[in-house]
C-alpha atoms as a PDB file:
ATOM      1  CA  UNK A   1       0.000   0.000   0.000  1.00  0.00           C
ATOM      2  CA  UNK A   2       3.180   2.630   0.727  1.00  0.00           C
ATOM      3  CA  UNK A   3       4.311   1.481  -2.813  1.00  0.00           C
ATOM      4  CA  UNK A   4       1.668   3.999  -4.190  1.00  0.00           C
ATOM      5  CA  UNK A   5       1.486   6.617  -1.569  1.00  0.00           C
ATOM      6  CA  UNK A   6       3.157   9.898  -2.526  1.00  0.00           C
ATOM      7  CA  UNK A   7       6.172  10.344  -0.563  1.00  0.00           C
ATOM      8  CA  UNK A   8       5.369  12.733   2.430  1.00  0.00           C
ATOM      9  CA  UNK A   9       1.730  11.128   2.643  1.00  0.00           C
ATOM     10  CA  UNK A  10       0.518   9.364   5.324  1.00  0.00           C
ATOM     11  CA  UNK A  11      -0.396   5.698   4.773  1.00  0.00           C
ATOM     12  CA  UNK A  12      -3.637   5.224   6.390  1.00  0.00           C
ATOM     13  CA  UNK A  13      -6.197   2.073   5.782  1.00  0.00           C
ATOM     14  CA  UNK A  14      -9.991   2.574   4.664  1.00  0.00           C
ATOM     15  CA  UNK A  15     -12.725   1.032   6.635  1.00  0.00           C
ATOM     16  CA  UNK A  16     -13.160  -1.547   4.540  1.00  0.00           C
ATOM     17  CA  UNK A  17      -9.424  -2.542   4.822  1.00  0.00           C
ATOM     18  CA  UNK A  18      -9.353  -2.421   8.770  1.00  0.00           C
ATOM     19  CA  UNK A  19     -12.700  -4.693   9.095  1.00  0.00           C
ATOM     20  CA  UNK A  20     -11.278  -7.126   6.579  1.00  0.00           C
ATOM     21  CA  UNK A  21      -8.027  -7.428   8.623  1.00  0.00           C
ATOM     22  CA  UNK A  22     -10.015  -7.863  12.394  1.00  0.00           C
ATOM     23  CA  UNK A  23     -11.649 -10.666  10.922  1.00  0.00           C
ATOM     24  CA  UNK A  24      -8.753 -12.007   9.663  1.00  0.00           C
ATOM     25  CA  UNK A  25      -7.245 -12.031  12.898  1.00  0.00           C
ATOM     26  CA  UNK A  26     -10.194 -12.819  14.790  1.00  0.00           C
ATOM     27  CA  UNK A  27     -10.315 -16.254  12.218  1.00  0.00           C
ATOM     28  CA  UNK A  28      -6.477 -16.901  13.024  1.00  0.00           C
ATOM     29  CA  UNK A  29      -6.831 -16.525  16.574  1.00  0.00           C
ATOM     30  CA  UNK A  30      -9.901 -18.887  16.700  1.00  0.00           C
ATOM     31  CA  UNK A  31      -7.909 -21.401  14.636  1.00  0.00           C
ATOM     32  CA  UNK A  32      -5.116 -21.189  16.942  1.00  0.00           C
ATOM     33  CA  UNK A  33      -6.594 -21.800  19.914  1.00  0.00           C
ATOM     34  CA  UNK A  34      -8.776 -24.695  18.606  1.00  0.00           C
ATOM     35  CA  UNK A  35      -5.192 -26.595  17.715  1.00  0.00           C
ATOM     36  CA  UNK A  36      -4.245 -25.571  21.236  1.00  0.00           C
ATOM     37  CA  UNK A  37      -7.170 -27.366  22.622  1.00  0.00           C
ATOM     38  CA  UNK A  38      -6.844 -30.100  20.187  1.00  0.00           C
ATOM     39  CA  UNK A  39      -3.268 -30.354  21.480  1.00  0.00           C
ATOM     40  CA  UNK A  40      -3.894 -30.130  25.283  1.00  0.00           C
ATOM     41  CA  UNK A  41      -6.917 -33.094  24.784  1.00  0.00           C
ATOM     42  CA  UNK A  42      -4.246 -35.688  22.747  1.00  0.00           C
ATOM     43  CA  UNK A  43      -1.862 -34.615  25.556  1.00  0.00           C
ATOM     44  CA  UNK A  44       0.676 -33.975  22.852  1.00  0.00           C
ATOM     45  CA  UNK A  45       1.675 -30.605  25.169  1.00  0.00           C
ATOM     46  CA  UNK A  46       2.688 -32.069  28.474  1.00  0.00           C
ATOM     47  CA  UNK A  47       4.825 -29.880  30.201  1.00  0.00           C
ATOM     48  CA  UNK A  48       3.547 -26.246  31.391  1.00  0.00           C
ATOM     49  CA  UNK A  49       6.564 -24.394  29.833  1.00  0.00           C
ATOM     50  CA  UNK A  50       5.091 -25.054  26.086  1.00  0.00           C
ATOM     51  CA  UNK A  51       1.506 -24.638  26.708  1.00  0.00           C
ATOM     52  CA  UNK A  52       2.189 -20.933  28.786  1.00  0.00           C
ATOM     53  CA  UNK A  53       4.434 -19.982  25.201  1.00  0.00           C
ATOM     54  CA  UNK A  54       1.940 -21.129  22.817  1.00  0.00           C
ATOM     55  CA  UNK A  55      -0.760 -18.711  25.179  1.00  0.00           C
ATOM     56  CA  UNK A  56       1.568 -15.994  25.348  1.00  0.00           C
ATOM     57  CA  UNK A  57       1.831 -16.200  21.351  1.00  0.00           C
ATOM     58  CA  UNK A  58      -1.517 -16.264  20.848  1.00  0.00           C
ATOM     59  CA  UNK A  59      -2.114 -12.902  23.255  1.00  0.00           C
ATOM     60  CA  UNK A  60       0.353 -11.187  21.821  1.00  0.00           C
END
């Protein structure tokens, strides 16, 4: 998108742009955390360690 901007301008998204990438994330985030359930139920994450990283990367 800064490809075409002027130089000087301001980069800014429309509305349409910013509610198209919320979902998105909203979609990832909900995929995420299902394999992190899936995970926790197989017992494929055993130790503590993993399972507060894989919540900290899905936070952040």
């Amino acid at each position: 998108m800064w490809e075409f901007a002027p130089a000087g301008w301001t980069v800014k998204m429309t509305r349409w742009q910013v509610r198209r990438y919320i979902k998105e994330m909203e979609e990832k985030r909900l995929k995420a955390q299902a394999e992190l359930e899936k995970a926790k139920l197989k017992w494929e994450l055993n130790n503590d360690d993993d399972l507060e990283e894989l919540d900290q990367k899905i936070d952040w």
